[in-house]
Protein backbone atom coordinates (compact mmCIF):
# COMPACT_ATOMS: atom_id res chain seq x y z
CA UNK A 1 -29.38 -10.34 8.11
CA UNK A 2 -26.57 -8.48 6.38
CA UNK A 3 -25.25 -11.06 3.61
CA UNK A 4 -22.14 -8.68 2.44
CA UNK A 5 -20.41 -6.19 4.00
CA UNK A 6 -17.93 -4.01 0.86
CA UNK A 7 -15.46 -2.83 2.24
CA UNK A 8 -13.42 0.26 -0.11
CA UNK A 9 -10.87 2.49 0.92
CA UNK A 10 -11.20 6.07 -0.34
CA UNK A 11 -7.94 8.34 -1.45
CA UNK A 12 -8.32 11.12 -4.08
CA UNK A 13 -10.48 9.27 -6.53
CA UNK A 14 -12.76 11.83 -7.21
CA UNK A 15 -13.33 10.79 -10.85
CA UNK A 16 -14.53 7.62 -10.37
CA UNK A 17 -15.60 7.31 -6.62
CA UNK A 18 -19.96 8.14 -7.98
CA UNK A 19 -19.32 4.92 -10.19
CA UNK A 20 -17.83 2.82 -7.99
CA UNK A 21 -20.38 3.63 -4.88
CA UNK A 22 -23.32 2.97 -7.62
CA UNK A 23 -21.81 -0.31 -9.11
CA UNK A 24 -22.70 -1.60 -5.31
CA UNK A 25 -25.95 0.17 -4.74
CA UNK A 26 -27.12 -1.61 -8.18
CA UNK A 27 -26.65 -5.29 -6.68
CA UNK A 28 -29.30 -7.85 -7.12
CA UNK A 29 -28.80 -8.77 -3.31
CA UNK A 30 -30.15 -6.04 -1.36
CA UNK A 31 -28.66 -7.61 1.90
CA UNK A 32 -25.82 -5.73 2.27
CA UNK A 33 -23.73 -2.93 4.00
CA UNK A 34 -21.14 -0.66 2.62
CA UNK A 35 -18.12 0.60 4.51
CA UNK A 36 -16.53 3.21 3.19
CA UNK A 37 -12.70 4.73 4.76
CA UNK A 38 -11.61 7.70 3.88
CA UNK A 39 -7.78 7.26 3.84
CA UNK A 40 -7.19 11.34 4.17
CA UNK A 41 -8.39 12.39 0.23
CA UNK A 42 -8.02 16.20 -0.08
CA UNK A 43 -9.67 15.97 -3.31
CA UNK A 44 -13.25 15.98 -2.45
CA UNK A 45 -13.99 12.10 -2.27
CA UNK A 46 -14.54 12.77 2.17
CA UNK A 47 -17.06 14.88 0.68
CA UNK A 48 -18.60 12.41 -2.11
CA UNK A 49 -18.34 10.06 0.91
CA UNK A 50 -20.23 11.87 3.22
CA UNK A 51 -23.29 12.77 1.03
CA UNK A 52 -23.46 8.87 0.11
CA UNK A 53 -23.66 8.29 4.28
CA UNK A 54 -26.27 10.68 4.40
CA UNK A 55 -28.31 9.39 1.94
CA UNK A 56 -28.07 5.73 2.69
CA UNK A 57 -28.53 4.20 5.96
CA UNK A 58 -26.61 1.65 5.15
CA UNK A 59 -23.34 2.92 4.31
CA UNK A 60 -20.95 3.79 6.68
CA UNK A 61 -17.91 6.60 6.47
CA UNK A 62 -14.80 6.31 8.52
CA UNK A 63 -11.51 8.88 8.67
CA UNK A 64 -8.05 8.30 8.94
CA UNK A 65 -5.27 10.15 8.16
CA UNK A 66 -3.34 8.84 4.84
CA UNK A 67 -2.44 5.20 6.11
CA UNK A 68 -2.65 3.25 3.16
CA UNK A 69 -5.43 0.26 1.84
CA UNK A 70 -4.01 -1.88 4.59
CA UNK A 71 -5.19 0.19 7.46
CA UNK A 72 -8.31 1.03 5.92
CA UNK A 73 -9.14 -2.53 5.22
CA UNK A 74 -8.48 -3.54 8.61
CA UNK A 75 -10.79 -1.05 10.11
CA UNK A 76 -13.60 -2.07 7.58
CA UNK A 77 -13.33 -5.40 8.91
CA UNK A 78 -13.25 -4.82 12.38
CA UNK A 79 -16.81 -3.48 12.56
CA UNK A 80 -18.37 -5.61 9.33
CA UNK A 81 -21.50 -7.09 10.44
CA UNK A 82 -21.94 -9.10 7.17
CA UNK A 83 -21.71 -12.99 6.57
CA UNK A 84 -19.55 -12.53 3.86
CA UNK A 85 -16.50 -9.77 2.81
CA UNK A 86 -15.91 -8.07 -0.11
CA UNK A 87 -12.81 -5.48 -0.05
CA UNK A 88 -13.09 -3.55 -3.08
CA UNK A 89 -10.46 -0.45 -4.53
CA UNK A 90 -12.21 3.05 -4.93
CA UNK A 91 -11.77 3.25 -9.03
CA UNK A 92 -13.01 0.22 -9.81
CA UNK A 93 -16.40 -1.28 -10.10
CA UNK A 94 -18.94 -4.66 -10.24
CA UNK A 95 -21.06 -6.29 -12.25
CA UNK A 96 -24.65 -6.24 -10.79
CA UNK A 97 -24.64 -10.02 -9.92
CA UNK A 98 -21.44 -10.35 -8.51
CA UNK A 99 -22.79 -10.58 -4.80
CA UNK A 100 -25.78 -13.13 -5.85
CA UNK A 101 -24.00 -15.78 -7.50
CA UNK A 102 -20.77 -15.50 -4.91
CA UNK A 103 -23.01 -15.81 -1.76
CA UNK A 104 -24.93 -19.03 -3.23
CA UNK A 105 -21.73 -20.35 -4.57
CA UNK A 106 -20.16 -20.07 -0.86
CA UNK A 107 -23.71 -21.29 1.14
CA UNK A 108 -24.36 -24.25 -1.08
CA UNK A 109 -20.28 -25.25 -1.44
CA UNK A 110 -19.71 -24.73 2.52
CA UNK A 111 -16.63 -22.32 1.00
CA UNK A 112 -14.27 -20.08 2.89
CA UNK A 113 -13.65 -17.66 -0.28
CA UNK A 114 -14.75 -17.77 -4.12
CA UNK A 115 -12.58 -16.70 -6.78
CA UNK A 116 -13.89 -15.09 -10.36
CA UNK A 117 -12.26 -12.87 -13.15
CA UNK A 118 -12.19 -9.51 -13.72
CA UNK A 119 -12.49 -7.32 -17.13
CA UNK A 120 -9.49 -5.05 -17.29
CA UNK A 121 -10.47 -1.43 -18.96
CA UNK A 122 -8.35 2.37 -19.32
CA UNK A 123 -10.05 5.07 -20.70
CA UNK A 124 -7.62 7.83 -23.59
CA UNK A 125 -7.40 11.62 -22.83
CA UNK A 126 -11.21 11.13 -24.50
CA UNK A 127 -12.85 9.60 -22.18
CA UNK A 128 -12.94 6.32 -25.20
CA UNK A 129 -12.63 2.77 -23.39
CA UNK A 130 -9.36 0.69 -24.80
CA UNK A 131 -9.03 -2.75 -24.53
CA UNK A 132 -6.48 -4.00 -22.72
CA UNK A 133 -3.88 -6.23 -24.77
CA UNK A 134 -3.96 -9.26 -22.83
CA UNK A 135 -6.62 -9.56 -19.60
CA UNK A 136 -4.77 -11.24 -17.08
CA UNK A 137 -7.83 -11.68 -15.03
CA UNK A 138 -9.01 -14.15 -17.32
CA UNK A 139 -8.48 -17.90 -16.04
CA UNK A 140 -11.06 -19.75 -17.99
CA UNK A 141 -8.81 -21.74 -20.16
CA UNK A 142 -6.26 -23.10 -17.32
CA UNK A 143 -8.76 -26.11 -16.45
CA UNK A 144 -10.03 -25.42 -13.47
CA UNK A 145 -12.18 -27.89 -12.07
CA UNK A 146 -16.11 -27.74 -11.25
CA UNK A 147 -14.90 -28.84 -7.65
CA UNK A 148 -13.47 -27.50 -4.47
CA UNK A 149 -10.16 -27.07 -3.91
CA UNK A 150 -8.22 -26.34 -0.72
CA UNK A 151 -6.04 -23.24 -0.95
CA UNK A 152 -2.63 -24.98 -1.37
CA UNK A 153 -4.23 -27.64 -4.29
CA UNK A 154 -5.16 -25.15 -6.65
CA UNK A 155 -1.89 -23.34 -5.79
CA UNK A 156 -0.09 -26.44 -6.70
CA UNK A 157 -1.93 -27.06 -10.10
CA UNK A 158 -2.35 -23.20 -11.07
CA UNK A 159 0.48 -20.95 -10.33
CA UNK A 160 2.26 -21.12 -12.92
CA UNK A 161 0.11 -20.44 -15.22
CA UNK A 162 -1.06 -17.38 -13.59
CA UNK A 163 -4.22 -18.82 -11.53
CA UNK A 164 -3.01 -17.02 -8.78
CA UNK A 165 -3.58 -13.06 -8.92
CA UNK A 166 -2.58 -11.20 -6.17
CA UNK A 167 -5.24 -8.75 -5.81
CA UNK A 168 -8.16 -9.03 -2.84
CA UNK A 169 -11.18 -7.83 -4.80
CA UNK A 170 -11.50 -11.29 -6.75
CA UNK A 171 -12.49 -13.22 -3.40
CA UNK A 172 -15.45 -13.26 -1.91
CA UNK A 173 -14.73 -14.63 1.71
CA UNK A 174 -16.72 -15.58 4.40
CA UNK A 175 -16.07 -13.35 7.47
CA UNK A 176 -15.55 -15.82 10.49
CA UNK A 177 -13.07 -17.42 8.12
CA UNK A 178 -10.55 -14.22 7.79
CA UNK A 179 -11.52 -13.70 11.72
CA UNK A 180 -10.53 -17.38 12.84
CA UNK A 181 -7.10 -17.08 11.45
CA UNK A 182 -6.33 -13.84 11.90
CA UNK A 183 -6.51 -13.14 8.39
CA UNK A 184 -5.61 -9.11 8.44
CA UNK A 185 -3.65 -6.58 6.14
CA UNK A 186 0.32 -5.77 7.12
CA UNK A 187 -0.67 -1.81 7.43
CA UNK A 188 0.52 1.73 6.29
CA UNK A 189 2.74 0.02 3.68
CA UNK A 190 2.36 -0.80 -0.18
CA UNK A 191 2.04 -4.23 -1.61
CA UNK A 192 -0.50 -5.31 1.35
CA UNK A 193 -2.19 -7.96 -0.52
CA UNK A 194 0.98 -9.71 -1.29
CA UNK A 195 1.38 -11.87 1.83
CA UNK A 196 -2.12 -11.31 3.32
CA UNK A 197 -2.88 -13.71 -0.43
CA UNK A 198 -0.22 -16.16 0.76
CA UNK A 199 -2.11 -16.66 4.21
CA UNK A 200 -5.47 -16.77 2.97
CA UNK A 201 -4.56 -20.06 0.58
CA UNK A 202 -2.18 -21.74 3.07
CA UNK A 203 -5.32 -21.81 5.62
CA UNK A 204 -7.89 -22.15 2.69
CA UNK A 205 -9.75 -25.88 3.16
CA UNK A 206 -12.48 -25.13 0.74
CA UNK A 207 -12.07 -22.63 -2.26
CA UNK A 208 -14.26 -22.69 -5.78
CA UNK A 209 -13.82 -21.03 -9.26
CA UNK A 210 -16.97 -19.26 -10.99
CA UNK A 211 -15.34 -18.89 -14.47
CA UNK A 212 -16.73 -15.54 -14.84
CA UNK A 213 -16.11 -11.79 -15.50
CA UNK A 214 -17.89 -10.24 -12.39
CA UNK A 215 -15.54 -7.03 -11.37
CA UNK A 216 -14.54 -4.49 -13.69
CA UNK A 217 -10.57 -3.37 -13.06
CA UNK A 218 -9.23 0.34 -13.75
CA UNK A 219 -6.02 0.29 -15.20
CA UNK A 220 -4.56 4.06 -14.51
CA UNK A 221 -1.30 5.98 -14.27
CA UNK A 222 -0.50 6.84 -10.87
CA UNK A 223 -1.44 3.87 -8.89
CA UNK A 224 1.22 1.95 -7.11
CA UNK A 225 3.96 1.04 -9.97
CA UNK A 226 2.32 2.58 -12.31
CA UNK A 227 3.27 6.23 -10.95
CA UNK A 228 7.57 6.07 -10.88
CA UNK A 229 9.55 5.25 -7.90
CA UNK A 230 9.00 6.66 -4.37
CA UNK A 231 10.72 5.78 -1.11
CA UNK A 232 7.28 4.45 -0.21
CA UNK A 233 7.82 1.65 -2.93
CA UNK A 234 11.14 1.15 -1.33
CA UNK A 235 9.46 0.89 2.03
CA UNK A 236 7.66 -1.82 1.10
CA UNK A 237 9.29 -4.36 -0.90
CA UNK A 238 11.80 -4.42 1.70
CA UNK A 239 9.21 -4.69 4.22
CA UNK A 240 7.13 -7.63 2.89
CA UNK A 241 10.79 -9.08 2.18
CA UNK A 242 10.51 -9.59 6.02
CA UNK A 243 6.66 -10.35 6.34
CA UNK A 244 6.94 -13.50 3.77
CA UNK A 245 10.41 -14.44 5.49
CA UNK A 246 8.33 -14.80 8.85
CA UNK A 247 5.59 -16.77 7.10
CA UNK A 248 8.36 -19.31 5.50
CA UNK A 249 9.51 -19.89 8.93
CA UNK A 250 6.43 -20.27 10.32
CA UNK A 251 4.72 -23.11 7.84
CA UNK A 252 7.54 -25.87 6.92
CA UNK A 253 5.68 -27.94 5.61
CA UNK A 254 6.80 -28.93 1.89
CA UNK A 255 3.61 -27.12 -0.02
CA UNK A 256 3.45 -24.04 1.95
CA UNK A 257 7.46 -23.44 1.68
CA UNK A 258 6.65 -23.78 -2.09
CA UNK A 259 3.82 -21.64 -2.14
CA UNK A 260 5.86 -18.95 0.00
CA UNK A 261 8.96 -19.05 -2.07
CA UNK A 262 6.77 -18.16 -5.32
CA UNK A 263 5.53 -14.57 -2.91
CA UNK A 264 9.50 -14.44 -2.25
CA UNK A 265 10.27 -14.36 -5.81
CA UNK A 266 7.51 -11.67 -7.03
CA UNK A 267 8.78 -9.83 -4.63
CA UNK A 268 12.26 -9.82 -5.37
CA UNK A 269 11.36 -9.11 -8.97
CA UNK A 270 9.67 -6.24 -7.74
CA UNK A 271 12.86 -4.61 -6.55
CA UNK A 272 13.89 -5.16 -10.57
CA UNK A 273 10.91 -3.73 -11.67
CA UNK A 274 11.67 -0.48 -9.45
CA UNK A 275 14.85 -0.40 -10.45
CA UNK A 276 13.32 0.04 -14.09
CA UNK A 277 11.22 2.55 -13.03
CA UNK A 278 13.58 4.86 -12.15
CA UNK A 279 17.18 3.90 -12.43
CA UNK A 280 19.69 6.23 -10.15
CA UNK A 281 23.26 4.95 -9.27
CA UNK A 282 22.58 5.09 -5.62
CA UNK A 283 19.70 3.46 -5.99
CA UNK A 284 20.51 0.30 -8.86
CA UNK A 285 24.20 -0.12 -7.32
CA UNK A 286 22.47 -0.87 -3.97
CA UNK A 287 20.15 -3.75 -5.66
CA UNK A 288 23.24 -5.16 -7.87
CA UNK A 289 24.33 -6.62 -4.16
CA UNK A 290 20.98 -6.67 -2.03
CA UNK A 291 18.90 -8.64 -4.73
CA UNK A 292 21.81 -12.02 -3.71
CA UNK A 293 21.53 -11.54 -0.78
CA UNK A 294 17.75 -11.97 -0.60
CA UNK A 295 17.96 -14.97 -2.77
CA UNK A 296 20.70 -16.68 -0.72
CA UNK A 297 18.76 -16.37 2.43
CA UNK A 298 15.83 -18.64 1.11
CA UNK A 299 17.93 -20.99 -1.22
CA UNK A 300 20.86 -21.92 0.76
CA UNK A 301 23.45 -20.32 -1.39
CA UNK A 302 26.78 -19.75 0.04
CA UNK A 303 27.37 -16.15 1.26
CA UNK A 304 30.93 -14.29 0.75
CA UNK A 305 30.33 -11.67 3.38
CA UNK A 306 29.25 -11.22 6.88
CA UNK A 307 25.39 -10.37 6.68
CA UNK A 308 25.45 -8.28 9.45
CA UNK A 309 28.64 -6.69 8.05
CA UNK A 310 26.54 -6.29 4.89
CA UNK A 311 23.20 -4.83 6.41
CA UNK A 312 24.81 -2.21 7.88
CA UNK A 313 27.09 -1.34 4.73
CA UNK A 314 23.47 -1.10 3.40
CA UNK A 315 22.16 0.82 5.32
CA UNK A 316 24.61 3.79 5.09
CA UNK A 317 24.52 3.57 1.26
CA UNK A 318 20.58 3.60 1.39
CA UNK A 319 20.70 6.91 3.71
CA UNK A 320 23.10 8.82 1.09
CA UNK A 321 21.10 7.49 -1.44
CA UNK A 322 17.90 8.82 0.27
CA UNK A 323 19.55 12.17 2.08
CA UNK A 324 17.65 14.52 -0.38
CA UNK A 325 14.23 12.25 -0.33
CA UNK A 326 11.35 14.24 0.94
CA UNK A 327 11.42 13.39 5.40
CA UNK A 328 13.93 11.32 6.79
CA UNK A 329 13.19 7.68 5.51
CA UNK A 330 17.09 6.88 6.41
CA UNK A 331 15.79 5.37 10.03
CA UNK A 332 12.67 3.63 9.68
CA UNK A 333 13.74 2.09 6.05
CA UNK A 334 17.48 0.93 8.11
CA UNK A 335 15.29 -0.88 10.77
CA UNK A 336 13.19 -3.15 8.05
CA UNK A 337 16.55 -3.81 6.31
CA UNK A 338 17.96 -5.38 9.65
CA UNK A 339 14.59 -6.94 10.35
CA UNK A 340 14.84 -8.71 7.06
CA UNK A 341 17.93 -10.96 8.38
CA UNK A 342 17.15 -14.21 10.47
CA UNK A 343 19.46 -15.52 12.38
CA UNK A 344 22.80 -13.63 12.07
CA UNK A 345 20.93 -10.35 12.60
CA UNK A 346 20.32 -11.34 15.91
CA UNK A 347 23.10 -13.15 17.49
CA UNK A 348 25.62 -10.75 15.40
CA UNK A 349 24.13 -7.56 17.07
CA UNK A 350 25.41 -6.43 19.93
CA UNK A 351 22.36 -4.54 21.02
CA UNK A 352 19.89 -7.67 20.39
CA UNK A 353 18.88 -9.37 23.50
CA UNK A 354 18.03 -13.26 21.87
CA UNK A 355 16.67 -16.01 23.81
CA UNK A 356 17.43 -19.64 22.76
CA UNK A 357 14.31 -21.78 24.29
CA UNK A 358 15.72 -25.33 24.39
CA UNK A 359 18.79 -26.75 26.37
CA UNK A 360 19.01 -29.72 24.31
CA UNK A 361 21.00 -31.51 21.61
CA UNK A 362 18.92 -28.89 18.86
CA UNK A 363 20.35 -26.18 21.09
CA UNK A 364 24.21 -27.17 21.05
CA UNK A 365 23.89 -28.68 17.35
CA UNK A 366 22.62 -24.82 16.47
CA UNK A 367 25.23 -22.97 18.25
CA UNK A 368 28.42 -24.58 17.71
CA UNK A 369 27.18 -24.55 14.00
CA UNK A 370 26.51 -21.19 14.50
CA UNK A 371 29.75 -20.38 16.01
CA UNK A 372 32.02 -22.55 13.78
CA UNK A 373 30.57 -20.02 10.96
CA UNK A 374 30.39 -16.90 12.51
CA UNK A 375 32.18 -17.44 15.69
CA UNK A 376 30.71 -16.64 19.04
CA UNK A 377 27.31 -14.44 18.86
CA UNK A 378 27.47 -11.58 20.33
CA UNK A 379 24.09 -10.40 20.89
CA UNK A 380 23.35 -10.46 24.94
CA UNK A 381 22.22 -14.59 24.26
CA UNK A 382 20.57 -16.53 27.14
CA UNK A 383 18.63 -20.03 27.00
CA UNK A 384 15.33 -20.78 28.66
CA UNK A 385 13.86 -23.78 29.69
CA UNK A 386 10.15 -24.56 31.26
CA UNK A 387 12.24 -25.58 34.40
CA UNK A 388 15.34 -24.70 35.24
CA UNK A 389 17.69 -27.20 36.46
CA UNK A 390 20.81 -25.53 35.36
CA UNK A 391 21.94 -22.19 35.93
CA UNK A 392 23.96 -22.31 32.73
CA UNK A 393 24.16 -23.90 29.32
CA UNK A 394 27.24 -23.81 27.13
CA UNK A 395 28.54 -21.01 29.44
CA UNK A 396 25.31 -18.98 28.91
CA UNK A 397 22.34 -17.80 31.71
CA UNK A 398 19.61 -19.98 31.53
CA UNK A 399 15.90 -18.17 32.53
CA UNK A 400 12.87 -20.24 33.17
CA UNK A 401 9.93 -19.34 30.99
CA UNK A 402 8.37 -17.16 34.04
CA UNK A 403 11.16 -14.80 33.62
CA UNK A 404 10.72 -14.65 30.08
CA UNK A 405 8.15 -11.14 29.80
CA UNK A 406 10.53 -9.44 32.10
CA UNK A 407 13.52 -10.60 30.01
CA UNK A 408 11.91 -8.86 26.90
CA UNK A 409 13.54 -9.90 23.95
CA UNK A 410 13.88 -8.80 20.69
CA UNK A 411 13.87 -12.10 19.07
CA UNK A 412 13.25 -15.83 20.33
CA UNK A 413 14.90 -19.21 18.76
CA UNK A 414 12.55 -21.87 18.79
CA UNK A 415 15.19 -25.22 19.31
CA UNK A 416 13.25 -27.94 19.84
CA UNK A 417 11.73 -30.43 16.61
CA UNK A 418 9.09 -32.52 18.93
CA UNK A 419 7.88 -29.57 20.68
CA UNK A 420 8.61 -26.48 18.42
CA UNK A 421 4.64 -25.91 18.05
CA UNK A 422 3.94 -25.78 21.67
CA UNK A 423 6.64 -23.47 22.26
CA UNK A 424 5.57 -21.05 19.79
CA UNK A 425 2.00 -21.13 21.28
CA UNK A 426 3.80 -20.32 25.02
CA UNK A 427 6.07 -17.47 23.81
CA UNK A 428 3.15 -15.61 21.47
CA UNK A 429 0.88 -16.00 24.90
CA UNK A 430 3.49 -14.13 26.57
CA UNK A 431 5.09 -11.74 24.33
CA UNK A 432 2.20 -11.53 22.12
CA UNK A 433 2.42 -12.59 18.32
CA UNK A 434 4.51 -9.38 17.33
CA UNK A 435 7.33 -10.91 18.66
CA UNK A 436 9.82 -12.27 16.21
CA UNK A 437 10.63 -16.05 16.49
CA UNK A 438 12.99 -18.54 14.39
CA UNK A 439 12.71 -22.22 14.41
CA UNK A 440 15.89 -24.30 13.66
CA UNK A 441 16.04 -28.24 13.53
């Protein structure tokens, strides 16, 4: 039986791939497979990667052209034939017992992931290890508990004093719990762990702390932040902008709107912190009025302008900001800016095609508020009922949810307060769980 399947993504880490690759093979628990992706390195890591395969019957290489940790991840996990998962990054490495003490920890404790620290290390132009000022992977004086904890307990009690750490390589997780609820990267983006760290602690029943040091980080220039701004960074703060808006949506429960407004925040702060990075006019005038607007869309604040009026004033300022960027980012990065508005995206664009599934009171107390505020929608709106009675409500088509695949639309409004869940289940088994939903009250 395979007791771990490590999982590591590969991209031009030449320098440190032989290290990383023998921090595994050294484990004390011999049960175990590694998966290695090669994310399209150019540097000779396919290479390295390939003569470990050889080697070892036990590792296993895959390709892919340069789709970021996300991807890769996702692949690794697809074909994993271990109990438990261990996603690891390609610079990094483990202490020799990691493995051991997580897998007893999770057998004897009935867990669905483990948590532990990490030591934090960068090496000077001499190869000499420096300490790192402060180790933020160090959570042995918050008081955690010798106890279980389900995911949205400990992110109650430590959060704000940095218990959380949004990195996948300190959990150990068992592999039928990130299969049963659908637990996968957002792919070919940055910032992937971000919301996929949200999900795993909203779901998270049974979670445990060994106050340890078992992985060994790599701090180094030209990873992620680290390496100056890009219009990949771009790409995907406003991108996971739009993830964790559909995740706040989808949980309203009172802890996991909490624990989703915290991923809102970092990210938001991340826009700052690319703004410091590099600071150009097109680019820090542009976050001067986006940054409200991504606040007032989760706290309720009042908004002076139209935000469809606003997206699309966006939109052309990002693509003169971006006209000399290497490709044509302009289209793809306009799309994720109008994905990342709710409601008045929708019914404000002309194009949208928006189905409102509920011809109740929900249904005429959302639209007149709607309207009163915006006045009428003007996407192409119907409603949709299970049966139709009607042929119209509040002088719009009603379809009956048969007709909804062929109907196609680009996003659905969940009315309904008693039945909301049960809708949601009918429209993802017909449009599939791509398809963008809203729920109102």
């Amino acid at each position: 039986m395979i007791k771990t399947s490590v999982i590591i993504p590969v991209y031009n880490t030449i320098e440190y791939l032989a290290e990383c690759i023998d921090s595994v093979l050294a484990q004390t628990q011999k049960e175990i497979e590694i998966i290695l992706v090669d994310d399209g390195s150019d540097d000779g890591s396919l290479e390295m990667c390939q003569e470990y395969a050889e080697k070892y019957p036990f590792i296993t290489l895959l390709r892919q052209t340069h789709e970021y940790q996300g991807t890769a991840r996702n692949r690794g996990l697809r074909i994993a034939k271990g109990r438990y998962i261990y996603f690891m990054d390609s610079d990094d490495a483990i202490k020799p017992d990691l493995f051991a003490k997580c897998y007893q920890a999770c057998e004897e404790r009935n867990l669905d992931f483990v948590i532990f620290d990490a030591h934090g290390f960068v090496y000077d132009e001499n190869d000499h290890e420096l300490v790192v000022p402060e180790d933020i992977w160090d959570r042995t004086t918050l008081g955690i508990e010798d106890r279980n904890y389900s995911g949205a307990e400990f992110w109650d009690k430590f959060y704000n004093d940095h218990g959380l750490l949004y990195v996948c390589w300190l959990h150990y997780i068992r592999k039928d719990y990130l299969l049963e609820n659908h637990l996968f990267y957002e792919e070919k983006t940055y910032f992937e762990d971000n919301d996929w760290i949200l999900r795993m602690y909203i779901h998270a029943q049974n979670l445990y702390y060994i106050p340890e040091e078992l992985h060994l980080h790599r701090w180094r220039r030209g990873s992620n932040m680290l390496g100056g701004f890009t219009p990949g960074l771009l790409h995907g703060c406003i991108r996971m902008h739009d993830v964790l808006l559909k995740i706040y949506e989808d949980y309203p429960q009172k802890e996991y709107r909490r624990m989703s407004r915290d991923v809102i925040d970092l990210n938001i702060e991340r826009f700052l912190r690319l703004q410091e990075i590099e600071p150009t006019p097109e680019y820090t005038d542009l976050l001067d009025v986006f940054i409200p607007h991504l606040k007032a869309q989760i706290f309720n604040q009042d908004l002076e302008d139209d935000l469809y009026s606003f997206c699309e004033r966006t939109c052309i300022n990002l693509c003169e900001g971006t006209k000399n960027w290497p490709g044509n980012p302009c289209k793809e990065l306009k799309e994720l800016l109008k994905k990342a508005y709710t409601r008045r995206i929708f019914l404000g664009d002309p194009e949208a095609r928006v189905v409102i599934y509920g011809t109740g009171i929900v249904s005429k107390r959302f639209l007149n508020g709607y309207s009163q505020k915006y006045g009428q929608p003007e996407a192409k709106l119907v409603f949709m009922n299970t049966v139709v009675s009607e042929k119209s409500f509040e002088g719009y088509p009603v379809i009956s949810v048969d007709q909804l695949k062929e109907y196609q639309p680009d996003a659905v409004i969940i009315a309904s307060t008693k039945y909301k869940d049960e809708m949601i289940q009918t429209v993802h088994q017909i449009l599939g769980q791509d398809i963008r939903y809203i729920c109102v009250n």
